[in-house]
C-alpha atoms as a PDB file:
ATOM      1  CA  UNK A   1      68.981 -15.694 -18.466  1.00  0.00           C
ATOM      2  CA  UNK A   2      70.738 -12.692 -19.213  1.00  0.00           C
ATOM      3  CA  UNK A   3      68.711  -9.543 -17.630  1.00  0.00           C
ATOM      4  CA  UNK A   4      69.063  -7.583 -20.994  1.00  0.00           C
ATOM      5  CA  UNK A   5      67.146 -10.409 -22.918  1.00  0.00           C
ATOM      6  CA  UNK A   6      64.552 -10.346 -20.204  1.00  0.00           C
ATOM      7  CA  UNK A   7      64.055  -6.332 -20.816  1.00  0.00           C
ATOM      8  CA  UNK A   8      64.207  -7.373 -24.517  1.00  0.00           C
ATOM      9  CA  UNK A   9      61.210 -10.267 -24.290  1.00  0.00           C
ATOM     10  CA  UNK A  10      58.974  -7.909 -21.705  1.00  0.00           C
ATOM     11  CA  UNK A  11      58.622  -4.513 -24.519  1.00  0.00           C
ATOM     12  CA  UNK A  12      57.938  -7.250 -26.872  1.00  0.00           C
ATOM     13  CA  UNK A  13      55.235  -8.864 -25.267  1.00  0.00           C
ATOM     14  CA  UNK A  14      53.778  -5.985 -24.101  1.00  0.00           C
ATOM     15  CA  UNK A  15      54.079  -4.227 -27.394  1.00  0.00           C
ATOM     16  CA  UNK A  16      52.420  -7.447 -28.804  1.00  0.00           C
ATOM     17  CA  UNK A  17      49.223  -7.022 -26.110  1.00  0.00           C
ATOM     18  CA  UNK A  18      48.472  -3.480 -27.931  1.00  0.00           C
ATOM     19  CA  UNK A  19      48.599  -4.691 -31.553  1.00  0.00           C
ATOM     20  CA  UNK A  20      45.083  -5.413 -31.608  1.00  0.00           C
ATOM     21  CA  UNK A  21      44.016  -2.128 -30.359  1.00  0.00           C
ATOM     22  CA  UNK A  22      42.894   1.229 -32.529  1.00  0.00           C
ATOM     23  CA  UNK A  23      44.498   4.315 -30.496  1.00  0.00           C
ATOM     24  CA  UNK A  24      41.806   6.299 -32.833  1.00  0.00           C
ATOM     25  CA  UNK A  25      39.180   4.535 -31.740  1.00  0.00           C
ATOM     26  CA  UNK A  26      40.239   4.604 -27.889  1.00  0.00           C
ATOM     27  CA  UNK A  27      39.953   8.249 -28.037  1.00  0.00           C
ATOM     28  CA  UNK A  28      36.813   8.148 -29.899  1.00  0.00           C
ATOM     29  CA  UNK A  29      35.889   6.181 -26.774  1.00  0.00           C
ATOM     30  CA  UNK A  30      36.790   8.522 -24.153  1.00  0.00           C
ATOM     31  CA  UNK A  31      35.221  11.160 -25.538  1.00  0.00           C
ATOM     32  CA  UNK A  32      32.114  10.095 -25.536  1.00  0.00           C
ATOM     33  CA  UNK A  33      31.956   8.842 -22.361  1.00  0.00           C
ATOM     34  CA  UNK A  34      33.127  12.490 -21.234  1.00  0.00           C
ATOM     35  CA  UNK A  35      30.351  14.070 -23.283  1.00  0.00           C
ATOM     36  CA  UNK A  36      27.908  11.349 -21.761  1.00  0.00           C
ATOM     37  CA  UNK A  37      29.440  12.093 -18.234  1.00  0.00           C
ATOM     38  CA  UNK A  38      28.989  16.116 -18.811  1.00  0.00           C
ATOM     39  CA  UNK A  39      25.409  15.683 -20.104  1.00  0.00           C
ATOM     40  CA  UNK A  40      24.334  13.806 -16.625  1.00  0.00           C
ATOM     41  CA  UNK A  41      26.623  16.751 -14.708  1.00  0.00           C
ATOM     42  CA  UNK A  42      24.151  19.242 -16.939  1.00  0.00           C
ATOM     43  CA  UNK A  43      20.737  17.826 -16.239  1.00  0.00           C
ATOM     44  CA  UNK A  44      21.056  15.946 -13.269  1.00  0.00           C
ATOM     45  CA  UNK A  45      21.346  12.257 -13.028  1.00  0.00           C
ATOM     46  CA  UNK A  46      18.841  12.024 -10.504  1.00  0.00           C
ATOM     47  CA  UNK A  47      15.482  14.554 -10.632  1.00  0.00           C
ATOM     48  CA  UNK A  48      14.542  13.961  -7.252  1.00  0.00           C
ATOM     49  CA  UNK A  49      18.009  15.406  -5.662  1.00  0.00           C
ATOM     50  CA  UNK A  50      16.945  18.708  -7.661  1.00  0.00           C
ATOM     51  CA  UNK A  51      15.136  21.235  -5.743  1.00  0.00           C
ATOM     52  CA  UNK A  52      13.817  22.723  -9.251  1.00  0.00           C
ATOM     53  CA  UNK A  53      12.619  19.915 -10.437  1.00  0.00           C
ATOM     54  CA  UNK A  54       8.744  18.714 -10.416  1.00  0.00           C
ATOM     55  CA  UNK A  55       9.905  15.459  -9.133  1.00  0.00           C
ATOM     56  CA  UNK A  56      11.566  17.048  -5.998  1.00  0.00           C
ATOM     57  CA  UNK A  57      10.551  16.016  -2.553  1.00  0.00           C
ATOM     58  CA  UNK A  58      11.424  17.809   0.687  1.00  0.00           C
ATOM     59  CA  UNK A  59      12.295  15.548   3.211  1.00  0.00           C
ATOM     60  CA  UNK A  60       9.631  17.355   5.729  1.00  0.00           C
ATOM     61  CA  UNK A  61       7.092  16.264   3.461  1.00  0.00           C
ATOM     62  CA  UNK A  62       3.926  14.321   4.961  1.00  0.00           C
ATOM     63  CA  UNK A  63       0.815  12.796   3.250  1.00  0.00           C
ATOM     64  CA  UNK A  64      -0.930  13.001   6.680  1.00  0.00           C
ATOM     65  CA  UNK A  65      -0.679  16.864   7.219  1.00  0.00           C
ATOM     66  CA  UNK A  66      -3.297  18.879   5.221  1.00  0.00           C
ATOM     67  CA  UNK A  67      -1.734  21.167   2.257  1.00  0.00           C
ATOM     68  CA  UNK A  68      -4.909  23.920   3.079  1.00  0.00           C
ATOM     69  CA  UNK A  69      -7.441  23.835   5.856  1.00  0.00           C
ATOM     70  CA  UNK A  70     -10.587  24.099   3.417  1.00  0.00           C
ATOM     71  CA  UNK A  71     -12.436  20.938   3.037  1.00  0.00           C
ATOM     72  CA  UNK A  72     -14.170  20.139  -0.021  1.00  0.00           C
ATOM     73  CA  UNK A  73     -18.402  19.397   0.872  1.00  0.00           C
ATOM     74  CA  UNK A  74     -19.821  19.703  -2.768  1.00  0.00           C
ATOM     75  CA  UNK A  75     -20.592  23.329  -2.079  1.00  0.00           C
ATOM     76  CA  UNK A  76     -17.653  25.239  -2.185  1.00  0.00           C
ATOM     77  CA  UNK A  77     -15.471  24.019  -5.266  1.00  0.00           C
ATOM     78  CA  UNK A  78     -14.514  27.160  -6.147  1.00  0.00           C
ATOM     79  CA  UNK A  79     -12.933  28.452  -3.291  1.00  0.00           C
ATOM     80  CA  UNK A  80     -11.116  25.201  -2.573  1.00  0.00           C
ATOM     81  CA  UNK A  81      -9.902  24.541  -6.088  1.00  0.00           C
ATOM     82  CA  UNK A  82      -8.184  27.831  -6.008  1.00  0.00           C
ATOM     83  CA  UNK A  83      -6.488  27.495  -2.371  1.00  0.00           C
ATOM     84  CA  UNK A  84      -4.970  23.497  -3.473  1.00  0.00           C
ATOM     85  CA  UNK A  85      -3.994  24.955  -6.707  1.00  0.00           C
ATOM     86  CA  UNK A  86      -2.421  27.814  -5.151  1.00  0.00           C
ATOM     87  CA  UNK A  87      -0.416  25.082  -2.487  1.00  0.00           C
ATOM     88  CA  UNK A  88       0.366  22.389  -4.945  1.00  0.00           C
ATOM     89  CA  UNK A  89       2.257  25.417  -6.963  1.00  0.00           C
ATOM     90  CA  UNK A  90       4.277  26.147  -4.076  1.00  0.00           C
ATOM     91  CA  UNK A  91       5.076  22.862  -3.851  1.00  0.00           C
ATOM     92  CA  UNK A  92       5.608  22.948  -7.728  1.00  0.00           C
ATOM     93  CA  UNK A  93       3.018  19.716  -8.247  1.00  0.00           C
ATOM     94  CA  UNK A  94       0.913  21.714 -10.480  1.00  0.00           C
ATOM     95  CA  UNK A  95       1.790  19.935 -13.493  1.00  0.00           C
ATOM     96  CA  UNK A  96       0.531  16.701 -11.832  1.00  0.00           C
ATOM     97  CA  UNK A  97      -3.523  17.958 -12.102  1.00  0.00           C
ATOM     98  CA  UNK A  98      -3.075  19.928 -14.844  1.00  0.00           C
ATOM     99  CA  UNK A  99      -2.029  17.277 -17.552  1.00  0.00           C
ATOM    100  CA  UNK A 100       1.138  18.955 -18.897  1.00  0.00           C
ATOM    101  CA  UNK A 101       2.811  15.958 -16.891  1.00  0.00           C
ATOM    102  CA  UNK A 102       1.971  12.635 -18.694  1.00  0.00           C
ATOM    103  CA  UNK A 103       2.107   9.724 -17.349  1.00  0.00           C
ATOM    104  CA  UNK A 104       5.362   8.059 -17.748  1.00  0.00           C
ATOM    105  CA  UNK A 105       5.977   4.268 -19.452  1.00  0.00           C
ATOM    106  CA  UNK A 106       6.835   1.628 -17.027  1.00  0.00           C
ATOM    107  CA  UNK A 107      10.026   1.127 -18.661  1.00  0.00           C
ATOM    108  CA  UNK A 108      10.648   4.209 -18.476  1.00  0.00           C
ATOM    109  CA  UNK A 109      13.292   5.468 -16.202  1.00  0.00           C
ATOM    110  CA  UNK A 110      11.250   8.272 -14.427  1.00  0.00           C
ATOM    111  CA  UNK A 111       8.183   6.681 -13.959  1.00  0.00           C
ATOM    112  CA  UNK A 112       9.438   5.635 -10.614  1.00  0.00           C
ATOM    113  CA  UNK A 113       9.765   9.713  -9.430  1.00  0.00           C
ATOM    114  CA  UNK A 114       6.456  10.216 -10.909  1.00  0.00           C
ATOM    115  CA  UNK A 115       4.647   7.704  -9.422  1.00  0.00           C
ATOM    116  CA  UNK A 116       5.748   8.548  -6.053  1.00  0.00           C
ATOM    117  CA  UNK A 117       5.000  12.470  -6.226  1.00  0.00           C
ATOM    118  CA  UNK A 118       1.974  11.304  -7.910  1.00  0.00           C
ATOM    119  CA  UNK A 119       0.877   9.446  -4.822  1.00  0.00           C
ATOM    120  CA  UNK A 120       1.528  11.934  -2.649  1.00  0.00           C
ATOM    121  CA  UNK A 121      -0.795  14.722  -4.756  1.00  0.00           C
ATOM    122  CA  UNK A 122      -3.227  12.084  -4.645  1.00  0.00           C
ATOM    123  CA  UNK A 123      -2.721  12.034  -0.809  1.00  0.00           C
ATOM    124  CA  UNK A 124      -3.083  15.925  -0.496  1.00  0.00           C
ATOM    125  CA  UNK A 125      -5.627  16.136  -2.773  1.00  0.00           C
ATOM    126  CA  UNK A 126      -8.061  13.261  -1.048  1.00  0.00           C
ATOM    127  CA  UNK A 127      -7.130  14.034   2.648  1.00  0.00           C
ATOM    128  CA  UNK A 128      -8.742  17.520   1.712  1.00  0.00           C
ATOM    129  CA  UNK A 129     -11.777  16.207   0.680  1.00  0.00           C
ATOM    130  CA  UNK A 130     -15.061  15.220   3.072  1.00  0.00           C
ATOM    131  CA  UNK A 131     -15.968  11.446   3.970  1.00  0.00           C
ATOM    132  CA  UNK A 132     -18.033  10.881   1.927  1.00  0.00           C
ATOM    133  CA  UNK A 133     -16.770  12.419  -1.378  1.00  0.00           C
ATOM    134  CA  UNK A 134     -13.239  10.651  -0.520  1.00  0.00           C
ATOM    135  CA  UNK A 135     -15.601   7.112  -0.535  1.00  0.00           C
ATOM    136  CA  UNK A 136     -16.078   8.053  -3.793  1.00  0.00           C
ATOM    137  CA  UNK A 137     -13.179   8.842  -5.512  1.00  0.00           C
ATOM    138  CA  UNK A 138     -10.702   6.356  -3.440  1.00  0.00           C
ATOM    139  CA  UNK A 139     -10.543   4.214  -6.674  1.00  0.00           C
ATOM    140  CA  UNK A 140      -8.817   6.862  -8.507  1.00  0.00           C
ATOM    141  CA  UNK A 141      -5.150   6.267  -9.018  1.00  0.00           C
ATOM    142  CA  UNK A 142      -3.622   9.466 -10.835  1.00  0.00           C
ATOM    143  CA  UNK A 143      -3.768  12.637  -9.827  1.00  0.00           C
ATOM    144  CA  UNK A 144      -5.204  14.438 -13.097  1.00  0.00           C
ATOM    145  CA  UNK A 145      -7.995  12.033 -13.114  1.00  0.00           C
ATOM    146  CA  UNK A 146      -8.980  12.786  -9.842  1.00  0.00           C
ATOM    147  CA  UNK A 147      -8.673  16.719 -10.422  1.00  0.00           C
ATOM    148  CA  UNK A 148     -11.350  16.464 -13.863  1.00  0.00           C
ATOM    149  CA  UNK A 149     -13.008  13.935 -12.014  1.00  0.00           C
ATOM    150  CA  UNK A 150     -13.876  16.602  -8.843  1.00  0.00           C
ATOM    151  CA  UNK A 151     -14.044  19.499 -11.558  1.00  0.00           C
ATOM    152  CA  UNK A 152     -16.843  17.728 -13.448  1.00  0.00           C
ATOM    153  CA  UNK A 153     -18.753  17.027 -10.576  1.00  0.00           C
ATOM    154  CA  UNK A 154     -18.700  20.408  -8.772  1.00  0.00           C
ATOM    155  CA  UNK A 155     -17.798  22.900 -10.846  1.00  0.00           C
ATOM    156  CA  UNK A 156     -18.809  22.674 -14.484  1.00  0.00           C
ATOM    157  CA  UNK A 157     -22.368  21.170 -13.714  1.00  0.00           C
ATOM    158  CA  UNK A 158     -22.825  23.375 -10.237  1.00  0.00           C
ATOM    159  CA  UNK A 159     -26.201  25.488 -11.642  1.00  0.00           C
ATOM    160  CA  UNK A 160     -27.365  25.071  -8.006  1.00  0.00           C
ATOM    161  CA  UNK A 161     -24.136  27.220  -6.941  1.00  0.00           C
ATOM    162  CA  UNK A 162     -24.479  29.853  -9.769  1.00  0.00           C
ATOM    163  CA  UNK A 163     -28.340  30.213  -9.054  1.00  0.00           C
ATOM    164  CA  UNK A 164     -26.968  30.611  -5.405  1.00  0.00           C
ATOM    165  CA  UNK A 165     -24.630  33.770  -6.685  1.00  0.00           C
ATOM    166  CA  UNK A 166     -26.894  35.264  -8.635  1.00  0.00           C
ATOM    167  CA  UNK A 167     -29.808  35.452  -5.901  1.00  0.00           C
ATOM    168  CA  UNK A 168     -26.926  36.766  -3.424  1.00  0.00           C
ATOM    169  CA  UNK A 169     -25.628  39.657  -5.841  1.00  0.00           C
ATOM    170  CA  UNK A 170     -28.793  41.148  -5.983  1.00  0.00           C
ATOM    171  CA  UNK A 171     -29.555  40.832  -2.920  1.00  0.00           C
ATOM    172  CA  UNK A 172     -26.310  42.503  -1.288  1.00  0.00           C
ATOM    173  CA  UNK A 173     -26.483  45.397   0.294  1.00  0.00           C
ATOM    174  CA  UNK A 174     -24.141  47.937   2.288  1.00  0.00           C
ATOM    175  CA  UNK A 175     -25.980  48.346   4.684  1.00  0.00           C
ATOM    176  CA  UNK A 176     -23.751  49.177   7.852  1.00  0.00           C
ATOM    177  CA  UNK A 177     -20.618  47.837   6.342  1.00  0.00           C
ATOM    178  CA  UNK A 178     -17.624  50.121   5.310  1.00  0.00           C
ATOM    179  CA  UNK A 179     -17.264  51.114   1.100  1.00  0.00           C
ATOM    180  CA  UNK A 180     -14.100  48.155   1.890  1.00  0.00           C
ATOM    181  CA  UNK A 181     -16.066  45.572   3.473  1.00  0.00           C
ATOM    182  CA  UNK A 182     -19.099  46.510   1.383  1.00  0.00           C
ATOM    183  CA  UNK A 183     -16.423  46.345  -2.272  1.00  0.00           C
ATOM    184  CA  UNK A 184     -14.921  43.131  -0.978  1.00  0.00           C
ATOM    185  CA  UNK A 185     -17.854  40.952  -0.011  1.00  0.00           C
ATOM    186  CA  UNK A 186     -18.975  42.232  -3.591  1.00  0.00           C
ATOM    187  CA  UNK A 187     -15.247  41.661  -5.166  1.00  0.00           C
ATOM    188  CA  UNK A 188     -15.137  37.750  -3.778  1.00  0.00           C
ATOM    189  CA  UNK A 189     -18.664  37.180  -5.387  1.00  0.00           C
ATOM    190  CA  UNK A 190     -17.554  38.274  -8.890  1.00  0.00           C
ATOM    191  CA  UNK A 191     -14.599  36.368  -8.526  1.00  0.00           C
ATOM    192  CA  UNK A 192     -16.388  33.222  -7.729  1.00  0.00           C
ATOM    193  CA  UNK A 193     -19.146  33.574  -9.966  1.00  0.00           C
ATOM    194  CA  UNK A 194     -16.655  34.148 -13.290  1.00  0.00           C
ATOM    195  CA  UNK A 195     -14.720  30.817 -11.829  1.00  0.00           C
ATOM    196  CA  UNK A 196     -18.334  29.188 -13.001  1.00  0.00           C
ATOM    197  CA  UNK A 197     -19.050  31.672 -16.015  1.00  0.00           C
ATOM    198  CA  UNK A 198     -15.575  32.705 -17.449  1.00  0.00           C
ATOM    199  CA  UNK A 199     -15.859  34.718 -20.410  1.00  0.00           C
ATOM    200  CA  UNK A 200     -14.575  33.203 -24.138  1.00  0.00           C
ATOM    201  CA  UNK A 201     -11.757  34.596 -24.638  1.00  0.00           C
ATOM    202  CA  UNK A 202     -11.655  36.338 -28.362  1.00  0.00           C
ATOM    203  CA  UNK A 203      -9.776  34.326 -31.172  1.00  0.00           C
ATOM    204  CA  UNK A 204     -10.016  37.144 -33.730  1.00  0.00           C
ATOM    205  CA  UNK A 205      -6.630  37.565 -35.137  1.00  0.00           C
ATOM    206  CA  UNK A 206      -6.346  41.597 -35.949  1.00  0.00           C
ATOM    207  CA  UNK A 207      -9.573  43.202 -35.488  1.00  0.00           C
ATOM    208  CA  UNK A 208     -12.561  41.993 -33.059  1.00  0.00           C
ATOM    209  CA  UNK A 209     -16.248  40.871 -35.080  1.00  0.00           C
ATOM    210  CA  UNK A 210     -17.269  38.437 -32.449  1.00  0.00           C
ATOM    211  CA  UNK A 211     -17.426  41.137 -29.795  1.00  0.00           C
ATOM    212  CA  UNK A 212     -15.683  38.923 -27.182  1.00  0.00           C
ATOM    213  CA  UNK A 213     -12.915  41.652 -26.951  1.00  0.00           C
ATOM    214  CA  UNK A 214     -14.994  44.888 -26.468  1.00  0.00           C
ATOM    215  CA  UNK A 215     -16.570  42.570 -23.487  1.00  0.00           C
END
């Protein structure tokens, strides 16, 4: 066959295989796989690679090493509340106990990420607890629930503990500690004792009447 036919047929047929294609809609296509492709470049296709993100684990990270060295016994709540809240912000987890962090669908595709930081406050949280409060709570699954679950037990109902305060801010003296170690001792009490008794805040929108503001 004569070469020149050949050439001939072959831009035929091949100009034949594109007849049923839209170039308009082609680029349509591309495009939006490029905006799909710069979205993921954006946010991050993968949470747990991002150091910022709450779903970030460092590799060094262990379930069997203690986040603080206090151990919860019933009797100091306060105190260890605010040293694991304090340690699972530096390891930004705080959104795991404080319920800004729902709980994600199954289907959904971070509930994988969540579920696995989850465990691990759950790990930090229980391996800082004493025998036999952990006995108690090692049914609990999330996180959150565990936190209210501890904070309803030891803080909110703790009259014992407040009663406690009271009888030991009356009864503190100087005596032959400095004005620093005298103001401090005093200091931590206060602190401790608003953790129990926190003053309502005031909701008055211009001018105070309940007389939560003056306070």
């Amino acid at each position: 066959m004569d070469p020149n036919q050949n050439s001939v047929q072959f831009r035929m047929n091949q100009g034949n295989s594109f007849q049923g294609f839209d170039p308009q809609g082609i680029a349509a296509f591309l495009n939006q796989i490029s905006s799909i492709q710069a979205h993921l470049n954006r946010n991050g296709s993968n949470p747990s690679q991002d150091s910022s993100s709450h779903f970030y684990l460092h590799p060094s990270e262990n379930t069997g090493i203690p986040l603080i060295p206090t151990i919860l016994d019933g009797k100091n709540y306060s105190s260890w509340s605010n040293a694991m809240l304090l340690a699972l912000k530096s390891k930004n987890k705080l959104k795991f106990v404080d319920g800004s962090l729902k709980k994600p669908d199954k289907n959904d595709p971070l509930f994988e990420l969540w579920d696995r930081c989850n465990t691990y406050v759950l790990a930090w949280i229980k391996i800082s607890l004493n025998p036999e409060i952990t006995r108690s709570v090692m049914w609990n699954k999330v996180a959150y629930e565990l936190w209210e679950d501890l904070k309803h037990r030891y803080h909110e109902g703790d009259r014992f503990r407040i009663a406690e305060l009271q009888e030991e801010l009356y009864g503190t003296r100087q005596g032959e500690m400095s004005v620093t170690q005298y103001f401090t001792k005093l200091k931590s009490l206060w602190k401790e004792f608003d953790d129990f008794r926190p003053i309502p805040p005031c909701n008055c929108e211009s001018v105070c009447t309940c007389g939560l503001g003056e306070m």
